[in-house]
N, C-alpha and C. Protein backbone atom coordinates (compact mmCIF):
# COMPACT_ATOMS: atom_id res chain seq x y z
N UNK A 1 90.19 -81.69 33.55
CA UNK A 1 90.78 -82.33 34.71
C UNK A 1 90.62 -83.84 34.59
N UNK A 2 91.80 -84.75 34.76
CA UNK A 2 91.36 -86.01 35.15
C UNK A 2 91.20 -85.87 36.46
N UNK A 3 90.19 -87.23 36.49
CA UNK A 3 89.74 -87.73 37.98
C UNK A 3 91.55 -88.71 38.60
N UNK A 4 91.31 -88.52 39.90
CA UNK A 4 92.78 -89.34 40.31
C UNK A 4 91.77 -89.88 41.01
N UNK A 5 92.91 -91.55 41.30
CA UNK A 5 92.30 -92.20 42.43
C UNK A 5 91.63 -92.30 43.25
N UNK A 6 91.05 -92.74 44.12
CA UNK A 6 90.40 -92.54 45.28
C UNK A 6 90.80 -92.99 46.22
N UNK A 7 91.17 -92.44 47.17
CA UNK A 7 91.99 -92.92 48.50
C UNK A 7 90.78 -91.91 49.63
N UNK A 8 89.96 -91.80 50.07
CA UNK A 8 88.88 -90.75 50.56
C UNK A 8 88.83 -91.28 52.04
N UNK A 9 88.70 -92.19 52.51
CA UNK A 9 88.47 -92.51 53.57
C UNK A 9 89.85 -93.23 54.62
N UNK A 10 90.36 -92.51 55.52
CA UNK A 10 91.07 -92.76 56.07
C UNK A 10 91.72 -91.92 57.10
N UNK A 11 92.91 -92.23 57.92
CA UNK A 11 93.48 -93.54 57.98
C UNK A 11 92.57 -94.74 58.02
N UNK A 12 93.31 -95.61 58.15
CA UNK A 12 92.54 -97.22 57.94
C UNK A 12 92.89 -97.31 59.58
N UNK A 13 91.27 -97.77 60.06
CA UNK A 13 91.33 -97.74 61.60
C UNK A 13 91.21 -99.58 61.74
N UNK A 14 92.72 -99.63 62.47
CA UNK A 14 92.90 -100.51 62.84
C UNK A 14 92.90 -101.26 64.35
N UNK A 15 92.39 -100.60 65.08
CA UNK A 15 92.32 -101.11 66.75
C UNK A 15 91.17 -102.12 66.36
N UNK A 16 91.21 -103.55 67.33
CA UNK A 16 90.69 -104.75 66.74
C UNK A 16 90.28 -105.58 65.85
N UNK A 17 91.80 -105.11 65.18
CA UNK A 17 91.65 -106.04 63.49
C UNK A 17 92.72 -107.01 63.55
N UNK A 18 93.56 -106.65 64.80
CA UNK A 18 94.50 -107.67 64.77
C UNK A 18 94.12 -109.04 65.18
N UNK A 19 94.63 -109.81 64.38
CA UNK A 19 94.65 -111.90 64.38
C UNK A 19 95.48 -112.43 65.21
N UNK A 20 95.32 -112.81 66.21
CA UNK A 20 96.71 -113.54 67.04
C UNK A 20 97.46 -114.05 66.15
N UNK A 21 96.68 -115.22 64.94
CA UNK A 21 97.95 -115.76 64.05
C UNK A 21 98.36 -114.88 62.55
N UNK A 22 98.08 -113.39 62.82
CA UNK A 22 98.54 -112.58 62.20
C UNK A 22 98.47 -113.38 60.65
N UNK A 23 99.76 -113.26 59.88
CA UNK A 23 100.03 -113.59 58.37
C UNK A 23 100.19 -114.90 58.43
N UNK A 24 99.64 -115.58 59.34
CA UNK A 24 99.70 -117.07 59.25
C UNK A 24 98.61 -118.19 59.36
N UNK A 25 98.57 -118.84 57.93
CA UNK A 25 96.81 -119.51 57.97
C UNK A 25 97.20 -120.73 58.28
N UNK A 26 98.95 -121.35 58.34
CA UNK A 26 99.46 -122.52 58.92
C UNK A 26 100.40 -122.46 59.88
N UNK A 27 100.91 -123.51 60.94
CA UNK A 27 101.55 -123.45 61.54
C UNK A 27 103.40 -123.43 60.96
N UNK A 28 104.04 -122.90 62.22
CA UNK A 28 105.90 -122.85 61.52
C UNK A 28 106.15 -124.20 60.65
N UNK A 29 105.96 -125.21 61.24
CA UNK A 29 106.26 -127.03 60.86
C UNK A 29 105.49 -127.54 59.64
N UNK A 30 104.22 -127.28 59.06
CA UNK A 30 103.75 -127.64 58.16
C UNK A 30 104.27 -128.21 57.06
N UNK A 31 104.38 -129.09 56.58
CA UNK A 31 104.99 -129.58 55.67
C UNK A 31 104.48 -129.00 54.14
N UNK A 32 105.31 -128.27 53.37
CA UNK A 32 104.65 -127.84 52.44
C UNK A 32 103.88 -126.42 52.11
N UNK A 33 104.71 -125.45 53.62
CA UNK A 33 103.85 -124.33 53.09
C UNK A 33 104.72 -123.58 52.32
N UNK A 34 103.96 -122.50 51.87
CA UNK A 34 104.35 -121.74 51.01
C UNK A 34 103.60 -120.04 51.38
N UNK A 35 104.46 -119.09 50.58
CA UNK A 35 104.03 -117.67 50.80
C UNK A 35 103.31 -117.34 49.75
N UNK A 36 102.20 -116.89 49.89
CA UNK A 36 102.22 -116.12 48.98
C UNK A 36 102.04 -114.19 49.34
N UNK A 37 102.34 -113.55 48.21
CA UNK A 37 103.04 -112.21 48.06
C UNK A 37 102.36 -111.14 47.24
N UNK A 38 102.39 -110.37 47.75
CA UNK A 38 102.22 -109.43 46.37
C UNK A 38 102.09 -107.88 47.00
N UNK A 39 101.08 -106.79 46.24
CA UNK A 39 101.26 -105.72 46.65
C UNK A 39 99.80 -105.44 46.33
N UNK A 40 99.08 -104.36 46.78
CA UNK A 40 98.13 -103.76 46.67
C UNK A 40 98.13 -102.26 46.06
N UNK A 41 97.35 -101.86 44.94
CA UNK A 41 97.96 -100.83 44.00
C UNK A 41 96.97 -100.23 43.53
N UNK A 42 96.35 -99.10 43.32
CA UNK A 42 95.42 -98.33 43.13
C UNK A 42 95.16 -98.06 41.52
N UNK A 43 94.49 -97.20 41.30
CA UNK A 43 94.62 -96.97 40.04
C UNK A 43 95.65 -96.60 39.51
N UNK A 44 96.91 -95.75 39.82
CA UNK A 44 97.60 -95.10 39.01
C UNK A 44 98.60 -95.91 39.39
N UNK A 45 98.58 -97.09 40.12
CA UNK A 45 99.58 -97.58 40.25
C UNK A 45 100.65 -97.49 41.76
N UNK A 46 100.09 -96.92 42.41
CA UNK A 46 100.70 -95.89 43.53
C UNK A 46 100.46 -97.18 44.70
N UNK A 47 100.93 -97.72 45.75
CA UNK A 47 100.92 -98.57 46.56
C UNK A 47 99.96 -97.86 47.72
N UNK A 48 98.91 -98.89 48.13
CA UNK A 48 97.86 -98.89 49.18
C UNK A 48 98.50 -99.05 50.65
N UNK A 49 99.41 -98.09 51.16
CA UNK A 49 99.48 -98.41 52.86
C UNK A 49 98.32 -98.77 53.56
N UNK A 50 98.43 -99.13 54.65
CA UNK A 50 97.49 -99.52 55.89
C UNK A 50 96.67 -100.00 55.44
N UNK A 51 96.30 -100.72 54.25
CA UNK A 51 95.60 -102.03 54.08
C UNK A 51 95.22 -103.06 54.32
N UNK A 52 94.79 -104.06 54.23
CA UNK A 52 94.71 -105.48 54.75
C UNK A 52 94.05 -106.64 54.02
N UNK A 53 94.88 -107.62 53.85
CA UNK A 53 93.87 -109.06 53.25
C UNK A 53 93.26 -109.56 54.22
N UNK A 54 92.18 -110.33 54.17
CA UNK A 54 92.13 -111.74 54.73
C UNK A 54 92.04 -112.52 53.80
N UNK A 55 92.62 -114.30 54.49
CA UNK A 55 92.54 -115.10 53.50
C UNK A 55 91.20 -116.26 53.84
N UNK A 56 90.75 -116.89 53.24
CA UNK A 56 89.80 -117.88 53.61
C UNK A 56 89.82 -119.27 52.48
N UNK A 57 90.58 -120.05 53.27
CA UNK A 57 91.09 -121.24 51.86
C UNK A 57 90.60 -122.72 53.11
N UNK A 58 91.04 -123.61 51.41
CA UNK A 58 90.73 -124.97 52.22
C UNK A 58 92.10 -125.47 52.10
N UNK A 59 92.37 -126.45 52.63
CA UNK A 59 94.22 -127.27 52.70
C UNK A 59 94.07 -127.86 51.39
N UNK A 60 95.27 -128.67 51.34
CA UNK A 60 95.31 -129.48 50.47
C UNK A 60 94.89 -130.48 49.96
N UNK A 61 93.61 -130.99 50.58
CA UNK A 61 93.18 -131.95 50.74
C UNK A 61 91.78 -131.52 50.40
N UNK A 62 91.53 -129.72 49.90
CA UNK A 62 89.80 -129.66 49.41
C UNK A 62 89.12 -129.50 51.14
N UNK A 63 89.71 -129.49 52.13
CA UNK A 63 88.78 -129.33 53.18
C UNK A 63 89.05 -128.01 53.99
N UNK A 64 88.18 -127.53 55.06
CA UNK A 64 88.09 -126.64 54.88
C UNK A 64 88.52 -126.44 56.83
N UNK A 65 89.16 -125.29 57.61
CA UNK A 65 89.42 -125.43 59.23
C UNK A 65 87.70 -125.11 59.52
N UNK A 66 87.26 -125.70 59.55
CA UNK A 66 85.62 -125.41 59.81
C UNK A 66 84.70 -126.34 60.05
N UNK A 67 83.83 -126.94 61.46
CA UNK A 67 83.32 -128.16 61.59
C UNK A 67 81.84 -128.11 60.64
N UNK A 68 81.52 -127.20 59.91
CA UNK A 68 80.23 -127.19 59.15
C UNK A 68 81.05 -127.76 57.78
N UNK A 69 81.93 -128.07 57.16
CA UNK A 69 82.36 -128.80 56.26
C UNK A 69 81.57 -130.28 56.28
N UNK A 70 80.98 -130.57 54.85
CA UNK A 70 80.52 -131.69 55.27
C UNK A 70 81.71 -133.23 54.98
N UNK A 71 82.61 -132.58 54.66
CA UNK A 71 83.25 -133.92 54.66
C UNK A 71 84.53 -134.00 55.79
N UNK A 72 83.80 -133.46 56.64
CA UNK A 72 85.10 -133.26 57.89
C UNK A 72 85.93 -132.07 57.85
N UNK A 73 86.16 -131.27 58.93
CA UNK A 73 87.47 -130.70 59.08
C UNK A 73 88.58 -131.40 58.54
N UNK A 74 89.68 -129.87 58.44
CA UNK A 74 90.74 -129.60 57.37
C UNK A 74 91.58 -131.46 57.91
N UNK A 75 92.39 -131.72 56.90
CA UNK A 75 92.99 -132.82 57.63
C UNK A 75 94.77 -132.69 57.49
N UNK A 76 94.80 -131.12 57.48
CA UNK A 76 96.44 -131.04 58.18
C UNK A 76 96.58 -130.55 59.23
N UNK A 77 96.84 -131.07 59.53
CA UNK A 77 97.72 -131.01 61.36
C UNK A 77 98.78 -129.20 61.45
N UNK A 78 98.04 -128.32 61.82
CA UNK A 78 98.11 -127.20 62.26
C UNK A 78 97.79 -125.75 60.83
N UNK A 79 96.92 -126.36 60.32
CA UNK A 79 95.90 -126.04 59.40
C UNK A 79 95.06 -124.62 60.20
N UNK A 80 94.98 -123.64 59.94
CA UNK A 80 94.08 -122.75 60.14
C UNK A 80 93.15 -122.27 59.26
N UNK A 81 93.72 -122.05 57.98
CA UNK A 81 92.99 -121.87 57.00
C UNK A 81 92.15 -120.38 56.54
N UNK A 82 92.69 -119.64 57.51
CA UNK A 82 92.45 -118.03 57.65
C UNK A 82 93.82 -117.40 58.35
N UNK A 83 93.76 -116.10 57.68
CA UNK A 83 95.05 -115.39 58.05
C UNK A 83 94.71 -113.73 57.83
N UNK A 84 95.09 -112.64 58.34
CA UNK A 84 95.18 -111.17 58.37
C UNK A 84 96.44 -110.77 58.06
N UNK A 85 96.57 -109.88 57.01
CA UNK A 85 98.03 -109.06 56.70
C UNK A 85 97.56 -107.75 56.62
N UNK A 86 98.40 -106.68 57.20
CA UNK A 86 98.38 -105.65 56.97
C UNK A 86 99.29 -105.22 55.55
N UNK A 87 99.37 -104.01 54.89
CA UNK A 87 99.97 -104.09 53.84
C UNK A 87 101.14 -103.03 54.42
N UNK A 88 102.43 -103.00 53.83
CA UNK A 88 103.55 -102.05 54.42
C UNK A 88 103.28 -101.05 53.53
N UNK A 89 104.23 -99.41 53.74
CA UNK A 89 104.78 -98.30 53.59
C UNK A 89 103.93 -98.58 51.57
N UNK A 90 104.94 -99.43 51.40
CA UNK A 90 104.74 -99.68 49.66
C UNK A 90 103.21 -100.98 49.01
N UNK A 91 102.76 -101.45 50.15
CA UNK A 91 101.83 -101.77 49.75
C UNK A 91 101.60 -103.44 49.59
N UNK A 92 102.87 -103.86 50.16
CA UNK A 92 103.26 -105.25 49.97
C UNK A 92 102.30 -105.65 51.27
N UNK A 93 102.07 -106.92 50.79
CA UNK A 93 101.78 -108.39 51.91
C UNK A 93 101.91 -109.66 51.83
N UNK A 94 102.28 -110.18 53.02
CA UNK A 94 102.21 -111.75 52.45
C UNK A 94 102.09 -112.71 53.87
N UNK A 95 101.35 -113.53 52.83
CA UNK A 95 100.48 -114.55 53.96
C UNK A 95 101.50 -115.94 53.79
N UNK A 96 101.89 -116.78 55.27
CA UNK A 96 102.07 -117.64 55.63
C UNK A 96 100.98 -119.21 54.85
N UNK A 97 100.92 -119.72 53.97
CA UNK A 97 99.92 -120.62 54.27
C UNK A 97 100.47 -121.85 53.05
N UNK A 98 99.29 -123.15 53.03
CA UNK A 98 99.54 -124.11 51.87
C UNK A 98 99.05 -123.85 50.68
N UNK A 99 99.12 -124.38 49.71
CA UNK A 99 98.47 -124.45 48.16
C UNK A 99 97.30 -125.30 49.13
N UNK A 100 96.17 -124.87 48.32
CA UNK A 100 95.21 -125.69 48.71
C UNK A 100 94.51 -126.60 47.45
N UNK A 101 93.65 -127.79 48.07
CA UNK A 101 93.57 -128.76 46.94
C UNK A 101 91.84 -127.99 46.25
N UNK A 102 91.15 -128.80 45.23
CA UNK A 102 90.05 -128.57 44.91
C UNK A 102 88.74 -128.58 45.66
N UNK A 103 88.18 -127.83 45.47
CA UNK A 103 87.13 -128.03 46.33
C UNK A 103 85.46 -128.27 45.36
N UNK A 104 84.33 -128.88 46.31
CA UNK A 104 83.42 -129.10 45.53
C UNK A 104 82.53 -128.15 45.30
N UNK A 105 82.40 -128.21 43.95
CA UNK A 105 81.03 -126.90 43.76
C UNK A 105 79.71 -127.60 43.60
N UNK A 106 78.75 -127.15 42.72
CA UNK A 106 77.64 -127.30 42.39
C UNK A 106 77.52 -128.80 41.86
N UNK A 107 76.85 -129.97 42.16
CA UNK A 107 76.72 -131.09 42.22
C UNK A 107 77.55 -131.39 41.97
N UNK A 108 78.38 -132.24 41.04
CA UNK A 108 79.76 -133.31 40.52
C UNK A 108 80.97 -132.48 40.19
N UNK A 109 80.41 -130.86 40.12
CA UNK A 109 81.37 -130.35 39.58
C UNK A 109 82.27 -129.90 40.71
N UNK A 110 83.82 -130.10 40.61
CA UNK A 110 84.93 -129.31 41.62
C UNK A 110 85.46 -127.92 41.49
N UNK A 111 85.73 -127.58 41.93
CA UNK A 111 86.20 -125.69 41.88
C UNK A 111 87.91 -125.82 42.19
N UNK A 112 88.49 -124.95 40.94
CA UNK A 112 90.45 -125.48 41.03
C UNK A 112 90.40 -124.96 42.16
N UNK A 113 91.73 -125.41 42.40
CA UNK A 113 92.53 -124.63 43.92
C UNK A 113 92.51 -122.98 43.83
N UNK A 114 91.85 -122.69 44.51
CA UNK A 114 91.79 -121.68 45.28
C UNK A 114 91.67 -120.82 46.73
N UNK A 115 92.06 -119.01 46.92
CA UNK A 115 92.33 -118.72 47.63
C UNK A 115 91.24 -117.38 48.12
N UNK A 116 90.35 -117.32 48.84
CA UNK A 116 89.42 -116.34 48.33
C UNK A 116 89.82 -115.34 49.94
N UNK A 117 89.95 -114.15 48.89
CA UNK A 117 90.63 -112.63 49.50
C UNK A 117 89.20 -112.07 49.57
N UNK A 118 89.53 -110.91 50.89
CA UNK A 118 88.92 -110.34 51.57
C UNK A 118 89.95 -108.74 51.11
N UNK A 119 89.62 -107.43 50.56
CA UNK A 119 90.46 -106.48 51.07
C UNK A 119 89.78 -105.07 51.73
N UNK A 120 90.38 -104.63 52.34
CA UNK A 120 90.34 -103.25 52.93
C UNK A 120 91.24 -102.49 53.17
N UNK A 121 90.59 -101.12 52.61
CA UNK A 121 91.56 -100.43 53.09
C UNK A 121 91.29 -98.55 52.78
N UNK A 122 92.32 -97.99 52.92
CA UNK A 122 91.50 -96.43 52.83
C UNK A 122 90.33 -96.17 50.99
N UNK A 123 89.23 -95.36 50.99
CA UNK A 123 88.68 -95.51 49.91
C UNK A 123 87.87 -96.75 49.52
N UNK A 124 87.75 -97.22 50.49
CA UNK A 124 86.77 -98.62 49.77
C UNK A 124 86.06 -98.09 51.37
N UNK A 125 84.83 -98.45 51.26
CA UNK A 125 83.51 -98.40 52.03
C UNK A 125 83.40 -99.77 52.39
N UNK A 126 83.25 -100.47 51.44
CA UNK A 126 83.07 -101.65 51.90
C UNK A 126 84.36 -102.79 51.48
N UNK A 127 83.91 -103.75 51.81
CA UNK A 127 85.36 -104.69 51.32
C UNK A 127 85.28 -105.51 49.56
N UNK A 128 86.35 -105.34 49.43
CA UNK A 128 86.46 -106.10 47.85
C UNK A 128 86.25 -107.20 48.09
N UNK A 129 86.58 -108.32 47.51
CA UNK A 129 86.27 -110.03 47.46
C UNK A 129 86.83 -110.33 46.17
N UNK A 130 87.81 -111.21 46.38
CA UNK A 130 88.20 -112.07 45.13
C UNK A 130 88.74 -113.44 45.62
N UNK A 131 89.65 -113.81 44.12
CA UNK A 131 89.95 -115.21 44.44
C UNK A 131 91.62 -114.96 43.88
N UNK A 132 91.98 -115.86 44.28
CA UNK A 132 93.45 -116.24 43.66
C UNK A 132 93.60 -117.58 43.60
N UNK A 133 93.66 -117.56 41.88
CA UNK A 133 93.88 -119.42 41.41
C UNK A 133 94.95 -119.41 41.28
N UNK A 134 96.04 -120.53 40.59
CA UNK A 134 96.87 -120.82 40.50
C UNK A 134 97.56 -120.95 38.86
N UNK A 135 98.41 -120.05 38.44
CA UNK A 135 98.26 -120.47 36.94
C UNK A 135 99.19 -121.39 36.52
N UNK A 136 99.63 -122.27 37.60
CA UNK A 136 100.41 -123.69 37.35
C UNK A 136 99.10 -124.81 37.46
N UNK A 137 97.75 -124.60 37.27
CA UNK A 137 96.62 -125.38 37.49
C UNK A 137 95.56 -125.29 36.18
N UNK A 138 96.52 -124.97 35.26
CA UNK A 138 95.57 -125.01 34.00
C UNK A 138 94.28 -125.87 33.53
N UNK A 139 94.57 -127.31 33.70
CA UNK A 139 93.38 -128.06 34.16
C UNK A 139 91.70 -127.77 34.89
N UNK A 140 92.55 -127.66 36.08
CA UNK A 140 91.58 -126.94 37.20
C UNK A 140 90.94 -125.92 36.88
N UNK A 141 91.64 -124.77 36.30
CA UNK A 141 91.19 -123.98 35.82
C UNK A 141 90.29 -123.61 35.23
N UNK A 142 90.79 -124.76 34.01
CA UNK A 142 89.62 -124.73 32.73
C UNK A 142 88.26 -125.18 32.79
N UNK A 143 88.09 -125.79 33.88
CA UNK A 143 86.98 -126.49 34.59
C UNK A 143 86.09 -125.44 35.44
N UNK A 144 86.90 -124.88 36.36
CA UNK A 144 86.29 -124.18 37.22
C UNK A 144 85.28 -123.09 37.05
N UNK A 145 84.16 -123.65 37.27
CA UNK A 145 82.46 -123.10 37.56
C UNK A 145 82.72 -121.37 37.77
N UNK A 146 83.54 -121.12 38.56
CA UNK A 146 83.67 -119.59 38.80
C UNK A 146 84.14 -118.79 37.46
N UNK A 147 85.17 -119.54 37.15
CA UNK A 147 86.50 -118.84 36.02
C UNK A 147 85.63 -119.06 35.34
N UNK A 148 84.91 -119.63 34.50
CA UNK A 148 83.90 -119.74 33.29
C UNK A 148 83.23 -118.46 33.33
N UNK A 149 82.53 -118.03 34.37
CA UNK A 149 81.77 -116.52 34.53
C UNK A 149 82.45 -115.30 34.19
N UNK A 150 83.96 -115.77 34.18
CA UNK A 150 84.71 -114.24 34.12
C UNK A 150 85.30 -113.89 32.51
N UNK A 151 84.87 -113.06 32.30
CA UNK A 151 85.67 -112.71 30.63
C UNK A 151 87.12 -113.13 30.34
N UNK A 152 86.95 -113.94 29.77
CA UNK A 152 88.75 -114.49 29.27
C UNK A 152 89.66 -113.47 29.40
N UNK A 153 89.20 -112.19 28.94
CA UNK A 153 90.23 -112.03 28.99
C UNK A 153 90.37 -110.87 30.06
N UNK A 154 89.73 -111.14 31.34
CA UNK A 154 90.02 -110.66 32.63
C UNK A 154 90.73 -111.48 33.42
N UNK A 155 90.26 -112.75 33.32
CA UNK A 155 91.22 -113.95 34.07
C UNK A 155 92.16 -113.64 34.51
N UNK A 156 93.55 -113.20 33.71
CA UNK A 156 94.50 -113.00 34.24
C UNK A 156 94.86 -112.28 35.52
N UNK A 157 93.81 -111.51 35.89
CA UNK A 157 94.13 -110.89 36.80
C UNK A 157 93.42 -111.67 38.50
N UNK A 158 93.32 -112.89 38.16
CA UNK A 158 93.06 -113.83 39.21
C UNK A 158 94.36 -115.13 39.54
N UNK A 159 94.76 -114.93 38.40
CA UNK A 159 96.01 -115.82 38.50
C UNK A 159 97.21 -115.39 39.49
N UNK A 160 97.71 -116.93 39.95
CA UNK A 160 98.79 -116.22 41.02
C UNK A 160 99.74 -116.89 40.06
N UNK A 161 101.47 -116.10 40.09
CA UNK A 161 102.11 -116.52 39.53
C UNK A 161 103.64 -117.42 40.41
N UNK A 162 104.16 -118.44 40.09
CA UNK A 162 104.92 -119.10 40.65
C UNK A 162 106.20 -117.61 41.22
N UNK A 163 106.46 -118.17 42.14
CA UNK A 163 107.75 -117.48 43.12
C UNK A 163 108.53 -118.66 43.55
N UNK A 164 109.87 -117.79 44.29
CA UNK A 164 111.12 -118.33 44.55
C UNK A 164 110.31 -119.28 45.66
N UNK A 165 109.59 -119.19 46.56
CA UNK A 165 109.38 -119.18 48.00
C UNK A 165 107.42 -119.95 48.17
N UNK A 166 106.68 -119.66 46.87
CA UNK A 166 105.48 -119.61 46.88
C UNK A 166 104.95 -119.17 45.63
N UNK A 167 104.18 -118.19 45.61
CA UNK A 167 103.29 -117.43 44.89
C UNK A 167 102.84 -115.57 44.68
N UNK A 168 102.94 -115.12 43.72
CA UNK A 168 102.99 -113.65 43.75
C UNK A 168 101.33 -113.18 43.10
N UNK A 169 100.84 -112.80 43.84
CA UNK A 169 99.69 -111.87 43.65
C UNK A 169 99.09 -110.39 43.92
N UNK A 170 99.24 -109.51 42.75
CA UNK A 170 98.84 -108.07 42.63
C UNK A 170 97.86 -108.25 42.80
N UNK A 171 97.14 -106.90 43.87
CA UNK A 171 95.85 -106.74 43.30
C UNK A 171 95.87 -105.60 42.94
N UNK A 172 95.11 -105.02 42.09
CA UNK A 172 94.63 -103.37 41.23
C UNK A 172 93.21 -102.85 41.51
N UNK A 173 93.55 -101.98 42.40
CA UNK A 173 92.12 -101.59 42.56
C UNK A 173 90.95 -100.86 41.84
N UNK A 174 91.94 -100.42 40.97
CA UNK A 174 90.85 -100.34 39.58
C UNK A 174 91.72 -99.58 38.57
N UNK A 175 91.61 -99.38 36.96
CA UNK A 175 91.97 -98.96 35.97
C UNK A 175 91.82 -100.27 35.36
N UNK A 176 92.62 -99.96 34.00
CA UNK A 176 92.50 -101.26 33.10
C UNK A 176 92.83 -102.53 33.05
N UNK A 177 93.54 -102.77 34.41
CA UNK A 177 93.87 -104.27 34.81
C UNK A 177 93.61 -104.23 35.98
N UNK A 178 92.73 -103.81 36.52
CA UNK A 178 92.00 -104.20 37.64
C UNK A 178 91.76 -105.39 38.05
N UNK A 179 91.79 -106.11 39.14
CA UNK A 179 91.53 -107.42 39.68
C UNK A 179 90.61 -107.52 39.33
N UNK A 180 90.06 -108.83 39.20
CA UNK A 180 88.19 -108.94 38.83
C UNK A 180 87.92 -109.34 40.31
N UNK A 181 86.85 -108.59 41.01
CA UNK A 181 86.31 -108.63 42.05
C UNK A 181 84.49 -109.15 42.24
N UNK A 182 84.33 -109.71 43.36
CA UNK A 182 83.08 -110.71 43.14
C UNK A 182 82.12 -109.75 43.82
N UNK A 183 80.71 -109.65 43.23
CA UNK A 183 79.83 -109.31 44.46
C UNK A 183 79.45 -110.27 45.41
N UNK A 184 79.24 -110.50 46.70
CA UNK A 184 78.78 -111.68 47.63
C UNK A 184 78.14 -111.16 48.79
């Protein structure tokens, strides 16, 4: 027998998970936002209904919607910087928000632009954790304190890839291209 997926726990109970600003970590007017997209996908490939991201990013500017930032709150003007998506029928979601700029890590060093995901959903106990960089940020990249920790040749599966509209990001909840997921 193969083992199949794990989907074990569910439905995905959703009474007070909803976000007033739902799939949106910026306001309608923002200058400069963008979507990003993708789908949520199990091992065999099969799409994750009743799922959910959260997002937790800084703007463009490296700062963060949060007054414990030490270099000030975010500095765009209707900036939230967190957002909730549920995933549809096939597994898709997508969040309202900006590219965000670098942020600082461990003394001098900066961390590329990134987007750090939250997921849930049926079969996970607890929540996943990752990131989504940018693979138009090669630079950044190559620098970044986190991406150094991860096996080259897992990376890829942290990269978001350019879209019509934004940015497209799978996640895999496990088999051989599995997202690389953080413990925290």
């Amino acid at each position: 027998m193969i083992p199949t997926p794990s989907q074990t726990v569910g439905p995905f109970f959703s009474l007070g998970l909803d976000w007033p600003d739902g799939p949106y970590a910026v306001a309608d007017d923002v200058p400069g936002a963008i979507w990003l997209r993708g789908r949520i996908v199990d091992g065999a490939g099969d799409p994750v209904p009743e799922g959910m991201i959260e997002i937790w990013q800084a703007d463009p500017a490296g700062r963060f919607a949060h007054p414990d930032d030490p270099r000030g709150s975010a500095a765009t003007p209707g900036f939230r910087g967190f957002a909730r998506c549920g995933t549809d029928p096939d597994g898709r979601y997508a969040v309202r928000t900006v590219k965000p700029g670098p942020v600082p890590g461990d003394g001098e060093l900066f961390q590329a632009p990134h987007i750090d995901v939250s997921v849930f959903a049926r079969g996970l106990l607890d929540r996943l954790v990752t990131r989504v960089y940018f693979a138009d940020e090669p630079a950044g990249n190559a620098a970044d304190p986190v991406l150094a920790v991860v096996d080259p040749e897992r990376r890829s599966t942290l990269l978001a890839q350019p879209g019509p509209d934004g940015y497209t990001f799978d996640i895999i909840l496990q088999g051989d291209h599995e997202t690389v997921f953080f413990a925290v």
